[in-house]
C-alpha atoms as a PDB file:
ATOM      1  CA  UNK A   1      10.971 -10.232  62.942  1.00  0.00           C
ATOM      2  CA  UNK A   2      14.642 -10.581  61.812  1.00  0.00           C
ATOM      3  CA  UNK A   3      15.917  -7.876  59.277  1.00  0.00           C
ATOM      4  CA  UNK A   4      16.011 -10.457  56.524  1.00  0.00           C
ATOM      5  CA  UNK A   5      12.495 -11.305  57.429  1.00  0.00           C
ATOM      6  CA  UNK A   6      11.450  -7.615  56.821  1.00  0.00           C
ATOM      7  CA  UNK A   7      13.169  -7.073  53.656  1.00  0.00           C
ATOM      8  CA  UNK A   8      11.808 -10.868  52.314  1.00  0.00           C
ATOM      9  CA  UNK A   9       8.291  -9.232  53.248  1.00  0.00           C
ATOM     10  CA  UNK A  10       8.391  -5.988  51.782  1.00  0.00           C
ATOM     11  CA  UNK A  11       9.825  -7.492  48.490  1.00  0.00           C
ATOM     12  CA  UNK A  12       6.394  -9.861  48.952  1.00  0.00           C
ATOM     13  CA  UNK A  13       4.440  -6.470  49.127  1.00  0.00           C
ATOM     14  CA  UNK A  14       6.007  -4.111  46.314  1.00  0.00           C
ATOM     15  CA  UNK A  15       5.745  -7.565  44.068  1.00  0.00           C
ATOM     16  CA  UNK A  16       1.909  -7.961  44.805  1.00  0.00           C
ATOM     17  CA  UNK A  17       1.765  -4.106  44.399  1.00  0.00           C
ATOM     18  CA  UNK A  18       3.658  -3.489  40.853  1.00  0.00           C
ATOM     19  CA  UNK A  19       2.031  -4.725  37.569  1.00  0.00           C
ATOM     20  CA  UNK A  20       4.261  -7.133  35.593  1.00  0.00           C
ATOM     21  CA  UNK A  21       5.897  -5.641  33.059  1.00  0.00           C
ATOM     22  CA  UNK A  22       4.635  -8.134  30.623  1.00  0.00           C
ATOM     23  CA  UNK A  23       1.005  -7.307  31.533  1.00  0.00           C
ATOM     24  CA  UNK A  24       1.471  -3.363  31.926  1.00  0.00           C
ATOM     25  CA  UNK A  25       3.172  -3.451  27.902  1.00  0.00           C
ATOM     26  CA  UNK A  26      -0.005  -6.084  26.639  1.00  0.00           C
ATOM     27  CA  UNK A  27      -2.326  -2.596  27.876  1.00  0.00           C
ATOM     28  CA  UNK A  28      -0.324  -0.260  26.382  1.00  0.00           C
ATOM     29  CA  UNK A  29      -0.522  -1.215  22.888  1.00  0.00           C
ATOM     30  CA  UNK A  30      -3.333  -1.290  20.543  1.00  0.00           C
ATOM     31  CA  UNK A  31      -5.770  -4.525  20.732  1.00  0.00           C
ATOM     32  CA  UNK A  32      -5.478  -6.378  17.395  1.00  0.00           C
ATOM     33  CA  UNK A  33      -8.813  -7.094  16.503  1.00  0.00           C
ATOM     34  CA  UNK A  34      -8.116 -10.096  13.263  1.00  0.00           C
ATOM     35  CA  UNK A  35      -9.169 -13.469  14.981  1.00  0.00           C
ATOM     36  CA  UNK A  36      -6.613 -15.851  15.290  1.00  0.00           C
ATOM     37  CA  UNK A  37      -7.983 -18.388  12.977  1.00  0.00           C
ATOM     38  CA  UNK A  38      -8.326 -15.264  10.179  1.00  0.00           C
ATOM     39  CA  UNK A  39      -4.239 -14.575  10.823  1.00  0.00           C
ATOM     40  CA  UNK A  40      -3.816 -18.592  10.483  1.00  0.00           C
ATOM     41  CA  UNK A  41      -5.394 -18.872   7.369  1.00  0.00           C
ATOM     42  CA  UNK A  42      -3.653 -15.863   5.645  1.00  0.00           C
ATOM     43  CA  UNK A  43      -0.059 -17.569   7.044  1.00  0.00           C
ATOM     44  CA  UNK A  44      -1.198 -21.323   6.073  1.00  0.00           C
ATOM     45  CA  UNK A  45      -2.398 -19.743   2.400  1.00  0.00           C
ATOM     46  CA  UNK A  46       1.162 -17.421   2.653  1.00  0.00           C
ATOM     47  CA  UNK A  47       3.199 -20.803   3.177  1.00  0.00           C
ATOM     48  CA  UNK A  48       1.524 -22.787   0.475  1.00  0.00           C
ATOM     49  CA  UNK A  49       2.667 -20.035  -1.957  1.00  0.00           C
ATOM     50  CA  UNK A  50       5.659 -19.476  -0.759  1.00  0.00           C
ATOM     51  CA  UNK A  51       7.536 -22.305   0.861  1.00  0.00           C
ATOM     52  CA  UNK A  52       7.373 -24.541   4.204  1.00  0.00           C
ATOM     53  CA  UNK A  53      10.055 -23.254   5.758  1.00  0.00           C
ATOM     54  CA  UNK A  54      10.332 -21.175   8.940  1.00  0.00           C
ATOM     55  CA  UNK A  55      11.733 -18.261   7.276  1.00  0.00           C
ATOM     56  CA  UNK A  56       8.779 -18.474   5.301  1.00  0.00           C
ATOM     57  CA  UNK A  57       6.784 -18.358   8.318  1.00  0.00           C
ATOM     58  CA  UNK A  58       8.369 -15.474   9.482  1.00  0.00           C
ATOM     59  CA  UNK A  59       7.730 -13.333   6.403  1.00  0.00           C
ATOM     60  CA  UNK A  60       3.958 -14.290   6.106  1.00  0.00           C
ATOM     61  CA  UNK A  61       3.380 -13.763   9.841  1.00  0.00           C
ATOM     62  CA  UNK A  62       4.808 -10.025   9.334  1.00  0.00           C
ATOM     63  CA  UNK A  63       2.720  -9.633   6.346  1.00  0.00           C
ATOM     64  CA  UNK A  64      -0.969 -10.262   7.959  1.00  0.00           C
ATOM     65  CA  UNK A  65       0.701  -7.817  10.576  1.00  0.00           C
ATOM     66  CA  UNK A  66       1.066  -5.279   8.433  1.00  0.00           C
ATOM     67  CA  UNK A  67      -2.444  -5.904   6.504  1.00  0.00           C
ATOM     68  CA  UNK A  68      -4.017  -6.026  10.366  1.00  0.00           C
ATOM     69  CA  UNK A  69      -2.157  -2.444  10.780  1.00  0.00           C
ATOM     70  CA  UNK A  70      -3.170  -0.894   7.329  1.00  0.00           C
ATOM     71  CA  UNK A  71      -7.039  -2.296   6.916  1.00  0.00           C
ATOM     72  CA  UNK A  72      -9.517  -3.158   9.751  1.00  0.00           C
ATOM     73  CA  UNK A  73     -10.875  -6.767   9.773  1.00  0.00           C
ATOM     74  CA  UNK A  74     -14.002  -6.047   9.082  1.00  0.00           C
ATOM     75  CA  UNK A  75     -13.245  -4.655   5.623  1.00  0.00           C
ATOM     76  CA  UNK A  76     -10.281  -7.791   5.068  1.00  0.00           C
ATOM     77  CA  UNK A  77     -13.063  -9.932   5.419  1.00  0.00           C
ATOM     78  CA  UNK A  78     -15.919  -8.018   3.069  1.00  0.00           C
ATOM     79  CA  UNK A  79     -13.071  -8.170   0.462  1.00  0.00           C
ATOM     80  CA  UNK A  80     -11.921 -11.758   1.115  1.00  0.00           C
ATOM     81  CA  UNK A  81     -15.813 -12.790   0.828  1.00  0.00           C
ATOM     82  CA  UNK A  82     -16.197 -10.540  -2.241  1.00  0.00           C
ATOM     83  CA  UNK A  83     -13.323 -12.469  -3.940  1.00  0.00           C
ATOM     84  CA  UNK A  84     -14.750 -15.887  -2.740  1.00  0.00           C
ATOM     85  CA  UNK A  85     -18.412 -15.179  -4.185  1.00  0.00           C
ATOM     86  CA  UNK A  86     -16.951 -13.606  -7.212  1.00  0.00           C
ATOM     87  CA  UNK A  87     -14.707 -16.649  -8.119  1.00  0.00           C
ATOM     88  CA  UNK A  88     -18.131 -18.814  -8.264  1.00  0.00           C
ATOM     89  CA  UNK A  89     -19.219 -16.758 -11.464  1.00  0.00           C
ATOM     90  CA  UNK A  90     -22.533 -16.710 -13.299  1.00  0.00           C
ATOM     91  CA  UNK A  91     -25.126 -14.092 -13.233  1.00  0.00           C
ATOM     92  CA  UNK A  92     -25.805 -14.218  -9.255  1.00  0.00           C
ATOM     93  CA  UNK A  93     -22.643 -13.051  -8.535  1.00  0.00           C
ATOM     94  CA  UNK A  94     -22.669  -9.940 -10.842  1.00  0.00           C
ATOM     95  CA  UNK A  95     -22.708  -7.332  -8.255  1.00  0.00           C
ATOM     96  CA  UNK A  96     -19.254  -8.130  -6.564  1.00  0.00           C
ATOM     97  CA  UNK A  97     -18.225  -6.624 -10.097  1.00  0.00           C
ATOM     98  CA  UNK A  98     -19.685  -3.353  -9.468  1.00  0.00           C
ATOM     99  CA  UNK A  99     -16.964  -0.236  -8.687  1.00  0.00           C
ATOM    100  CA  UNK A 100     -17.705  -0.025  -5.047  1.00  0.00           C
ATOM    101  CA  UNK A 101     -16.919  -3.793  -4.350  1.00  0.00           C
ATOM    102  CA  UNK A 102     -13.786  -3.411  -6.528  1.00  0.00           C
ATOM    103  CA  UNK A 103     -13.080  -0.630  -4.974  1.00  0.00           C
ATOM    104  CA  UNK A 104     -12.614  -2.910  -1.235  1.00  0.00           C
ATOM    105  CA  UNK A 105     -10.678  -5.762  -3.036  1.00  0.00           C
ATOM    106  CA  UNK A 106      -8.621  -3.223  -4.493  1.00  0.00           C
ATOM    107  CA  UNK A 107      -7.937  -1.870  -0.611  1.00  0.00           C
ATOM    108  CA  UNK A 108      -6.944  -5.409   0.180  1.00  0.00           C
ATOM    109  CA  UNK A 109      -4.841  -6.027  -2.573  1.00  0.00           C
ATOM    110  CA  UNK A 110      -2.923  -2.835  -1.320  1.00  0.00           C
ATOM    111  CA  UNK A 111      -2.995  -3.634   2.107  1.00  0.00           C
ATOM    112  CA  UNK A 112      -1.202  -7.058   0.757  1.00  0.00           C
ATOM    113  CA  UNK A 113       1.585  -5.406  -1.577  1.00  0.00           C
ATOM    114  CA  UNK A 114       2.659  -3.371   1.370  1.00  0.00           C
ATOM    115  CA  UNK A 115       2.883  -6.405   3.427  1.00  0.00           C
ATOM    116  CA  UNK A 116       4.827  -8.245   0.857  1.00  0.00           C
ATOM    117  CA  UNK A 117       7.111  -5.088   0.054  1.00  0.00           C
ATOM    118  CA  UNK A 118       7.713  -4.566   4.014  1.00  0.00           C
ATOM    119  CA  UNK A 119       7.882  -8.635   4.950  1.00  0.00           C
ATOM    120  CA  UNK A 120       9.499 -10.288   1.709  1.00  0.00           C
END
């Protein structure tokens, strides 16, 4: 085997041997757990507010970031059904009014002013 031939195979070997640094950075950092449909409905909601423009996009894709970083999904989406049943009104829906339920639509709201405040 020539010299080139060596070198060509032990760059073959050390590539099949290191992770890509792509992949070894994707471990390394926390696992976002909103579903992608939940983040595309915030941003879609986000841009009908606030403009169709990409610099719109921008700022409401760094917003759900920073409400995925401050509040786990679970309790974005017991306050985001809380304020869906509660908009219906009438007597059935009386107990999203209760403290405790205010209490996680109030975490959301905050969750959202920080976004705004760090995105907008």
């Amino acid at each position: 085997m020539t010299k080139t031939g060596k070198h060509r195979l032990f760059a073959l070997i050390f590539a099949a041997a290191t992770p890509v640094a792509g992949i070894a950075v994707a471990q390394e950092l926390p696992m976002n757990e909103y579903p992608t449909v939940a983040r595309a409905d915030y941003v879609y909601a986000c841009m009908a507010v606030n403009g169709q423009t990409r610099d719109v996009l921008e700022k409401c894709s760094c917003s759900i970031d920073q409400i995925a970083s401050l509040l786990p999904y679970a309790e974005y989406e017991e306050a985001e059904t809380l304020l869906s049943v509660g908009l219906k009104g009438g007597e059935n829906v009386a107990w999203t009014k209760i403290p405790q339920m205010q209490e996680k639509i109030k975490n959301m709201r905050r969750a959202q002013v920080e976004g705004e405040l760090r995105c907008f």
